[in-house]
N, C-alpha and C. Protein backbone atom coordinates (compact mmCIF):
# COMPACT_ATOMS: atom_id res chain seq x y z
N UNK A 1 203.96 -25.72 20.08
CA UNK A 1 202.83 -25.30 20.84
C UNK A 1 202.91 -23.78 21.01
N UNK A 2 201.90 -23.17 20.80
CA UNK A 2 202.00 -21.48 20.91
C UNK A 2 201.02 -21.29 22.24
N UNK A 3 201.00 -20.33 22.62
CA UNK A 3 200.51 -19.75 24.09
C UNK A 3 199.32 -18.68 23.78
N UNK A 4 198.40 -18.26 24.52
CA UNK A 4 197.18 -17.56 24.16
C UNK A 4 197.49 -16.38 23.05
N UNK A 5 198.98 -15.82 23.46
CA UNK A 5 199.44 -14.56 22.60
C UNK A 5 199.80 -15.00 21.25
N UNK A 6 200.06 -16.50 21.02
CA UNK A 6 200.77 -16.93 19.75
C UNK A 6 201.90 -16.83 19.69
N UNK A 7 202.24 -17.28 20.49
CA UNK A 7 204.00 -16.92 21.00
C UNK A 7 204.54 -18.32 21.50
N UNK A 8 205.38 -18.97 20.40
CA UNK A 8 206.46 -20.38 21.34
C UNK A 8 206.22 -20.80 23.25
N UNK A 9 205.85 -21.64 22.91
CA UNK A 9 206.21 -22.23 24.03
C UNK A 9 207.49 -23.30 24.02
N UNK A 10 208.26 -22.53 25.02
CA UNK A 10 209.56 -22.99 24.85
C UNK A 10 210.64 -23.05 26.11
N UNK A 11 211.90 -23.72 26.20
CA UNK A 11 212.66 -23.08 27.19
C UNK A 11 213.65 -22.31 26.42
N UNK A 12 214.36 -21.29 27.21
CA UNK A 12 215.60 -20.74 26.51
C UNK A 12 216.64 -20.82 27.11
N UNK A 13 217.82 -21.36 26.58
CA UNK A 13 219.21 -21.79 27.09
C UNK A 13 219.83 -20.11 27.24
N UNK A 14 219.80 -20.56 28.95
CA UNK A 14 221.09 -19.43 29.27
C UNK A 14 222.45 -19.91 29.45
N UNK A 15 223.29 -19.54 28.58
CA UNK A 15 224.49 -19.75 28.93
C UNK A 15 225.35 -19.45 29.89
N UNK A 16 225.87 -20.11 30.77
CA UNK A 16 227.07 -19.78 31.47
C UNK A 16 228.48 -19.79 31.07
N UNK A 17 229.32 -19.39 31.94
CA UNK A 17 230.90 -19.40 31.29
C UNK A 17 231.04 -20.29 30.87
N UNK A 18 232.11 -20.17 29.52
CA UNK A 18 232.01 -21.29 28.74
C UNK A 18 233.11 -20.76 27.86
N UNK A 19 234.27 -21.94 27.13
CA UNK A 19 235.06 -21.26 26.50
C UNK A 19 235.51 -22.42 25.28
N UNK A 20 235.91 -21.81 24.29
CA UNK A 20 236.20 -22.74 23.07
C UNK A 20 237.03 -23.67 23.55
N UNK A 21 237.33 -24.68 22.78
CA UNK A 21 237.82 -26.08 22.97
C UNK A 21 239.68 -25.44 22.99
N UNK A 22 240.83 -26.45 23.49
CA UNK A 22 241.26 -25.63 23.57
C UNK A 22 242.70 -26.95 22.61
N UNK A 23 241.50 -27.91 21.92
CA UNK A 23 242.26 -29.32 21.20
C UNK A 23 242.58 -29.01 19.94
N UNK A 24 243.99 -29.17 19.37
CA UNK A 24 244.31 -28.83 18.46
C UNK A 24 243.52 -29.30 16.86
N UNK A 25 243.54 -28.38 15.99
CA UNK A 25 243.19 -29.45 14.66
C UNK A 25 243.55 -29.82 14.19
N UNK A 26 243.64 -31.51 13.59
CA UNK A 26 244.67 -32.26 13.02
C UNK A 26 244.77 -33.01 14.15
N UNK A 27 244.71 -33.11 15.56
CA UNK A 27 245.16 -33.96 16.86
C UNK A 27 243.86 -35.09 16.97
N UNK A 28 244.56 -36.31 17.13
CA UNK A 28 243.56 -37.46 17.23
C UNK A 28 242.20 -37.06 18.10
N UNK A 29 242.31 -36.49 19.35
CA UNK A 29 241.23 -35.66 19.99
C UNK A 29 240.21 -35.14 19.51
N UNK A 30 240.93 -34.36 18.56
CA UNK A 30 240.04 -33.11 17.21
C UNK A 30 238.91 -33.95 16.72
N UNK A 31 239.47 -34.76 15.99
CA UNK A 31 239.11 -35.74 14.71
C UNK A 31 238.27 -36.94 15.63
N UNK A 32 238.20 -37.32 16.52
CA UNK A 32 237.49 -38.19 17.26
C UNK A 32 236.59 -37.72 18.28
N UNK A 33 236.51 -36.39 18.61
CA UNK A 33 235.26 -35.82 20.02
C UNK A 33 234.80 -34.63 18.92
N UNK A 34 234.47 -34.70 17.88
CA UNK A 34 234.52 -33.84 17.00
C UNK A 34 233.03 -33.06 17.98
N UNK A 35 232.45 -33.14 18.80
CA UNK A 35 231.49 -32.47 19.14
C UNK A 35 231.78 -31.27 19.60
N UNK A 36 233.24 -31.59 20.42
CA UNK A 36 233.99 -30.24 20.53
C UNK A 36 233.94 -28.73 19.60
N UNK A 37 233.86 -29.12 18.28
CA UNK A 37 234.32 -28.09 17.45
C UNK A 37 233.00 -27.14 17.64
N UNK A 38 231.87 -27.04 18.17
CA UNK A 38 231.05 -26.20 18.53
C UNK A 38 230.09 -26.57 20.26
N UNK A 39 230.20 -25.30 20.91
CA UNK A 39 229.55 -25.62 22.36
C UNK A 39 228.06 -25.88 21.95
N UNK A 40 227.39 -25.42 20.89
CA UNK A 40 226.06 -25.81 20.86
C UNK A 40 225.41 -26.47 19.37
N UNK A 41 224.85 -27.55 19.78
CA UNK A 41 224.41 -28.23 18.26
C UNK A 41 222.75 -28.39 18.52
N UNK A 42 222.13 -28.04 18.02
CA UNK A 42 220.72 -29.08 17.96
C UNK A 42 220.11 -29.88 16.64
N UNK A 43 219.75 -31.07 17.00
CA UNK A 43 219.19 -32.29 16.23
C UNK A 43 217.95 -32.77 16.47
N UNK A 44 217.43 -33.42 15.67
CA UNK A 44 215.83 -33.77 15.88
C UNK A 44 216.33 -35.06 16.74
N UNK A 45 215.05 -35.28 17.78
CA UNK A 45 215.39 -36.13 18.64
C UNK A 45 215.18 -37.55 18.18
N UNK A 46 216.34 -37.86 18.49
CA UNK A 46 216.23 -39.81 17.55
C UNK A 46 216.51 -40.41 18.60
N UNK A 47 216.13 -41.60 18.98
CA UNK A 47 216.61 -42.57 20.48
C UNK A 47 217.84 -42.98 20.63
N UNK A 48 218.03 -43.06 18.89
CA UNK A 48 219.28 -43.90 19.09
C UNK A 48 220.60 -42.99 18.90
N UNK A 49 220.42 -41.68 19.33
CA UNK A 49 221.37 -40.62 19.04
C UNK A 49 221.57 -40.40 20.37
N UNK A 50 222.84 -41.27 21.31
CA UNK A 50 223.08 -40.87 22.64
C UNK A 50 224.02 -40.49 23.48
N UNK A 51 224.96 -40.34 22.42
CA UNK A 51 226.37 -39.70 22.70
C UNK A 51 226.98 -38.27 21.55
N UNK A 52 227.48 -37.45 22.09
CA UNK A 52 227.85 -36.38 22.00
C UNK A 52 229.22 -36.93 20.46
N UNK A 53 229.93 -37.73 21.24
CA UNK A 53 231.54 -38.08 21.03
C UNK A 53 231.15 -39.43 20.01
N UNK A 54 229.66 -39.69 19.83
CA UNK A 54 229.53 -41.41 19.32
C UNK A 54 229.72 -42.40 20.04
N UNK A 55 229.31 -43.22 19.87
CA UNK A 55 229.57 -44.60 20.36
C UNK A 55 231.11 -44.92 21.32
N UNK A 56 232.08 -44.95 20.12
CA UNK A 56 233.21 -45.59 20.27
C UNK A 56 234.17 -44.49 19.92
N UNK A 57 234.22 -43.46 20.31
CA UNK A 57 235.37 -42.37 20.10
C UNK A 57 237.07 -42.95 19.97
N UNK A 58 237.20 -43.59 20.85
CA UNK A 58 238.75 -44.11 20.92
C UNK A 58 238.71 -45.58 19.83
N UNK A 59 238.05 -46.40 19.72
CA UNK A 59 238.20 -46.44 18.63
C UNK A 59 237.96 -46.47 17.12
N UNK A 60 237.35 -45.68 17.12
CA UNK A 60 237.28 -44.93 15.70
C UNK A 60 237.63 -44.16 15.37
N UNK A 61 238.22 -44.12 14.18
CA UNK A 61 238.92 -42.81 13.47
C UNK A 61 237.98 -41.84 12.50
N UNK A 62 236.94 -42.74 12.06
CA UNK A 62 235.71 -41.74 11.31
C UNK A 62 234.78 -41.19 12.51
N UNK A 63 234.53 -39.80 11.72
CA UNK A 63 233.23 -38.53 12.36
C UNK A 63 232.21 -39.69 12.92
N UNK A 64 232.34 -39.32 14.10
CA UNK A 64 231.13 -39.97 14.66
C UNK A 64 230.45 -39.25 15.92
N UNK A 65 229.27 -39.37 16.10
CA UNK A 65 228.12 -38.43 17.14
C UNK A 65 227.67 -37.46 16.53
N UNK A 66 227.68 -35.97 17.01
CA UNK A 66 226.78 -34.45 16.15
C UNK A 66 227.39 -34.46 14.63
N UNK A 67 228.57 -34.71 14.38
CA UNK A 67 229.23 -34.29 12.84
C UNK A 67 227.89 -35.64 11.94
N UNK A 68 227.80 -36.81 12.22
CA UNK A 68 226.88 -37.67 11.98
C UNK A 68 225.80 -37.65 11.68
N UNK A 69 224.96 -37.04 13.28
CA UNK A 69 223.51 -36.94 13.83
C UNK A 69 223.12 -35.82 12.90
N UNK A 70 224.08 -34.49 12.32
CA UNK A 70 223.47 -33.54 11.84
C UNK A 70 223.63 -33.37 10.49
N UNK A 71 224.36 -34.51 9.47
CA UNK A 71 224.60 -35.20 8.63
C UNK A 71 223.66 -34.81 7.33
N UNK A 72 222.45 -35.79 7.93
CA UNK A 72 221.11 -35.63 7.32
C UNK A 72 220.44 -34.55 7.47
N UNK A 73 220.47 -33.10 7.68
CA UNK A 73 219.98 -32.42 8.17
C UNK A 73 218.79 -32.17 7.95
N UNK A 74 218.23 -33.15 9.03
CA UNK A 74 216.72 -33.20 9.52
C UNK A 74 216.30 -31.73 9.91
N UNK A 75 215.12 -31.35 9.54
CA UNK A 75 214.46 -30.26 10.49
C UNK A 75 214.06 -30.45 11.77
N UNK A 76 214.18 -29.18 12.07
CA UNK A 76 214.26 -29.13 13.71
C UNK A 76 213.10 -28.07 14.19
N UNK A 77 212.28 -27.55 13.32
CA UNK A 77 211.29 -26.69 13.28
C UNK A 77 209.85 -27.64 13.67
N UNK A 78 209.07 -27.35 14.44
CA UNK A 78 207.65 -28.43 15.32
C UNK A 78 208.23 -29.74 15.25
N UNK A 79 209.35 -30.04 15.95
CA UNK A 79 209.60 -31.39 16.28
C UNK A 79 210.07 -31.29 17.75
N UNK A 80 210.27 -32.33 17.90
CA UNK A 80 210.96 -33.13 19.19
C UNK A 80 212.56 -32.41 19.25
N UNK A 81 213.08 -32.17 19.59
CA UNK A 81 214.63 -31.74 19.39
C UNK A 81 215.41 -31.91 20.86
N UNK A 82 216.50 -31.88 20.14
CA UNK A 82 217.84 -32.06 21.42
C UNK A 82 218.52 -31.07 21.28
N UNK A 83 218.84 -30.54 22.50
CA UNK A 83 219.64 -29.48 22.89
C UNK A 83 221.09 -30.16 23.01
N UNK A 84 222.24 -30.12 22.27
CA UNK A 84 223.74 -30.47 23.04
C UNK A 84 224.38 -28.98 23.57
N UNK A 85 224.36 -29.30 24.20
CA UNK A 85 225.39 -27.94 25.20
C UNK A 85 226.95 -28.36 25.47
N UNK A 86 227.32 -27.81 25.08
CA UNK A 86 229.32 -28.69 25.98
C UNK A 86 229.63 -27.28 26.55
N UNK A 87 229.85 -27.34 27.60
CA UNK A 87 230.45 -26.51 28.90
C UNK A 87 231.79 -27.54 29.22
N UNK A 88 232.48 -25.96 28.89
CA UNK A 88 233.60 -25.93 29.43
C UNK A 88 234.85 -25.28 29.99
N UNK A 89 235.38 -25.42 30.91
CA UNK A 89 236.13 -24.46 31.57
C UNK A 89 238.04 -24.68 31.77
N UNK A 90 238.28 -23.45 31.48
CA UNK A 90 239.93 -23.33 31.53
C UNK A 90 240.53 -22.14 32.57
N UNK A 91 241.64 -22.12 33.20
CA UNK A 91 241.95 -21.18 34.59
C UNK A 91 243.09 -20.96 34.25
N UNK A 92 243.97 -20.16 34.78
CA UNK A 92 245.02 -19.40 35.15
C UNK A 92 245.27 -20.32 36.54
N UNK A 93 245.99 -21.11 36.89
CA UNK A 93 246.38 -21.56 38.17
C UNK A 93 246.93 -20.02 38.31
N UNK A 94 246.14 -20.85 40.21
CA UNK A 94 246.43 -18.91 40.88
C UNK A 94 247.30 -19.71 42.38
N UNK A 95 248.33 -19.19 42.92
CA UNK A 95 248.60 -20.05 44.69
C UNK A 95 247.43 -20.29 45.57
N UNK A 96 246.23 -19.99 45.24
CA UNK A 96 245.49 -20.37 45.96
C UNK A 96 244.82 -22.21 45.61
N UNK A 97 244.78 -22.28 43.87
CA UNK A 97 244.87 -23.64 43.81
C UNK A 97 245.23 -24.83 43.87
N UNK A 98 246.55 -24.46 44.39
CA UNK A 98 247.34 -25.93 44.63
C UNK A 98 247.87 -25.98 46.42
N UNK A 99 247.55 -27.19 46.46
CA UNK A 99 247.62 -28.58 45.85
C UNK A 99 246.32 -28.84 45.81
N UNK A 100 245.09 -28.14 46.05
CA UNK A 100 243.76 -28.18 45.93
C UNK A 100 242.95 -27.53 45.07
N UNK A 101 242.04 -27.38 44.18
CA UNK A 101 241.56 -25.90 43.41
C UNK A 101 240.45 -25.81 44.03
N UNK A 102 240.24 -24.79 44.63
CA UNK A 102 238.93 -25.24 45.45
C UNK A 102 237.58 -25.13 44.59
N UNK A 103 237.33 -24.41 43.58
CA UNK A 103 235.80 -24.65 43.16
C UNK A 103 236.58 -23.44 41.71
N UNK A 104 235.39 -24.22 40.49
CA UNK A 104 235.35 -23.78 39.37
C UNK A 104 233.86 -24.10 38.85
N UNK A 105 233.11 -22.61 38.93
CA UNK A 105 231.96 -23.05 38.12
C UNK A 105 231.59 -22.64 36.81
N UNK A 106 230.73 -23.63 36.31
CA UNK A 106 230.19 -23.90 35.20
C UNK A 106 229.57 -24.33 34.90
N UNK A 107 228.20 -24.34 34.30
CA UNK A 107 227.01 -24.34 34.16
C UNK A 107 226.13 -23.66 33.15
N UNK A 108 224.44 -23.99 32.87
CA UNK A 108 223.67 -23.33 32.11
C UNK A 108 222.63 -23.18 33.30
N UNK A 109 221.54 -22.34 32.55
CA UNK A 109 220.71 -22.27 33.09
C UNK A 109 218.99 -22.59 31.87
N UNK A 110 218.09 -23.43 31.81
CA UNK A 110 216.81 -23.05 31.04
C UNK A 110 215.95 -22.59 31.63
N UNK A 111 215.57 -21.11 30.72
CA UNK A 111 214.46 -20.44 31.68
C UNK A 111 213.86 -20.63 30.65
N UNK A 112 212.20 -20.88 30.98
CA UNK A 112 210.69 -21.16 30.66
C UNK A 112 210.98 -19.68 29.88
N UNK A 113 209.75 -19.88 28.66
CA UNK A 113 209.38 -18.80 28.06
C UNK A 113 208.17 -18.81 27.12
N UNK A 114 207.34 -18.16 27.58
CA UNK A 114 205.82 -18.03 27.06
C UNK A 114 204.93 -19.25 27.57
N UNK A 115 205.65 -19.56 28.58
CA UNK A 115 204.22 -20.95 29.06
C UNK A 115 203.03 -20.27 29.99
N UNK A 116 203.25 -19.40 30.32
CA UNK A 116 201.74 -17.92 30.82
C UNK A 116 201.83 -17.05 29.98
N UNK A 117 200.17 -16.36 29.71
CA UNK A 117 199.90 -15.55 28.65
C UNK A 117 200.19 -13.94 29.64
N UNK A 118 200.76 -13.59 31.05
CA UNK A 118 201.50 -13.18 31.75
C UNK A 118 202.04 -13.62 32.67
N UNK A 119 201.98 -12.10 33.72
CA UNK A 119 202.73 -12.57 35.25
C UNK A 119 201.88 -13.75 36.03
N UNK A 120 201.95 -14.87 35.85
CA UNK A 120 201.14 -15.59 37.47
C UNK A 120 200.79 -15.02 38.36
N UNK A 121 201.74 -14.33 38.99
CA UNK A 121 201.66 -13.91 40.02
C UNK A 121 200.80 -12.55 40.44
N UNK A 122 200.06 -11.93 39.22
CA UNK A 122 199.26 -11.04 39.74
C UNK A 122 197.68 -11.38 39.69
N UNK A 123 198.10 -12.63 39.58
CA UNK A 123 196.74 -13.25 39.48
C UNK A 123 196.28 -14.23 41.02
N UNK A 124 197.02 -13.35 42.06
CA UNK A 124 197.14 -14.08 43.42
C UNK A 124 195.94 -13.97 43.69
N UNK A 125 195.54 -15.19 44.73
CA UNK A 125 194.26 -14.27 45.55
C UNK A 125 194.77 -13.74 46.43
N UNK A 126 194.24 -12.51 47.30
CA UNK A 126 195.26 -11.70 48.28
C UNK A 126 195.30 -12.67 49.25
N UNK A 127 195.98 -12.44 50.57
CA UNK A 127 196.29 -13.49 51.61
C UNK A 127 195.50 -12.68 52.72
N UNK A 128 195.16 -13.94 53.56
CA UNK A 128 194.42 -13.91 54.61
C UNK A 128 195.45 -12.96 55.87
N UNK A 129 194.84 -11.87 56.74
CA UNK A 129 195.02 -10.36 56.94
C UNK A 129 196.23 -11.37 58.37
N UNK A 130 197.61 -11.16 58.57
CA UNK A 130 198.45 -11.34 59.32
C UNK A 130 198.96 -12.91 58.80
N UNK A 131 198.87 -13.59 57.37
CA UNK A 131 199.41 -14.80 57.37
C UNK A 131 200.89 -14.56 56.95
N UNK A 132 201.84 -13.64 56.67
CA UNK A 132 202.48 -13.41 55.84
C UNK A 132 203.22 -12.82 57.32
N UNK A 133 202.82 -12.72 58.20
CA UNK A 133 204.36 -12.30 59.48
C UNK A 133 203.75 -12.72 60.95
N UNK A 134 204.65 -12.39 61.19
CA UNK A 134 204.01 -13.15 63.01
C UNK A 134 204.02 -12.39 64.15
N UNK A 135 203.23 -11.88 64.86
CA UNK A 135 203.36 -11.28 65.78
C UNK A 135 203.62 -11.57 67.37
N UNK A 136 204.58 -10.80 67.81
CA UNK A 136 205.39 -11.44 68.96
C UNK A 136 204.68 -10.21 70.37
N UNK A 137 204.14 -11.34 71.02
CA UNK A 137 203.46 -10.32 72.22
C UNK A 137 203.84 -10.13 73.31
């Protein structure tokens, strides 16, 4: 879908901290969550594509989930698509984390992009004269 300017309508993945996998290659882990080996994949959206890791990760020993899903490499250009994101986080234990860690964040963010042909917001109607503060007598 394009926008009055001809410009995507879309969201855009902001990334947050985020750090490579940290599972060896060659380690049963590797070879079975193979989604790991990249934080971001996208695939055309199929229903029956609903795990990252596949179905049955533990037990199976063949590529199964994104190494699979992206196999056939379907286009991903005016379709339906899936975003995989893997966030993930690693620390330096510091004395302040034990015997508790108190908070580690990590996260994305999707911000909208081109769904107004501008700002909304200067398209206010002005506000009615004292609605915007209150006066104390």
């Amino acid at each position: 879908m394009l926008n009055e300017l001809g410009e995507p309508v879309a969201y855009k993945l902001m990334p947050g901290v985020t750090v490579p996998s940290m599972v060896q290659p060659g380690s049963a882990i590797y070879e079975r969550a193979r989604f790991v080996h990249h934080n971001l994949w996208v695939t055309a959206y199929d229903p029956a594509q609903l795990y990252a890791a596949g179905r049955y990760p533990y037990q199976c020993p063949e590529p199964q989930g994104l190494p699979e899903y992206v196999a056939d490499d379907a286009p991903v250009v005016d379709t339906d698509v899936v975003l995989w994101y893997t966030v993930g986080a690693h620390h330096i234990v510091r004395p302040e984390d034990w015997p508790v860690m108190p908070v580690a964040h990590a996260g994305f963010r999707l911000k909208p992009t081109g769904f107004f042909d501008g700002n909304p917001a200067l398209d206010m109607p002005p506000s009615a004269p004292g609605s915007a503060c209150h006066h104390h007598g």
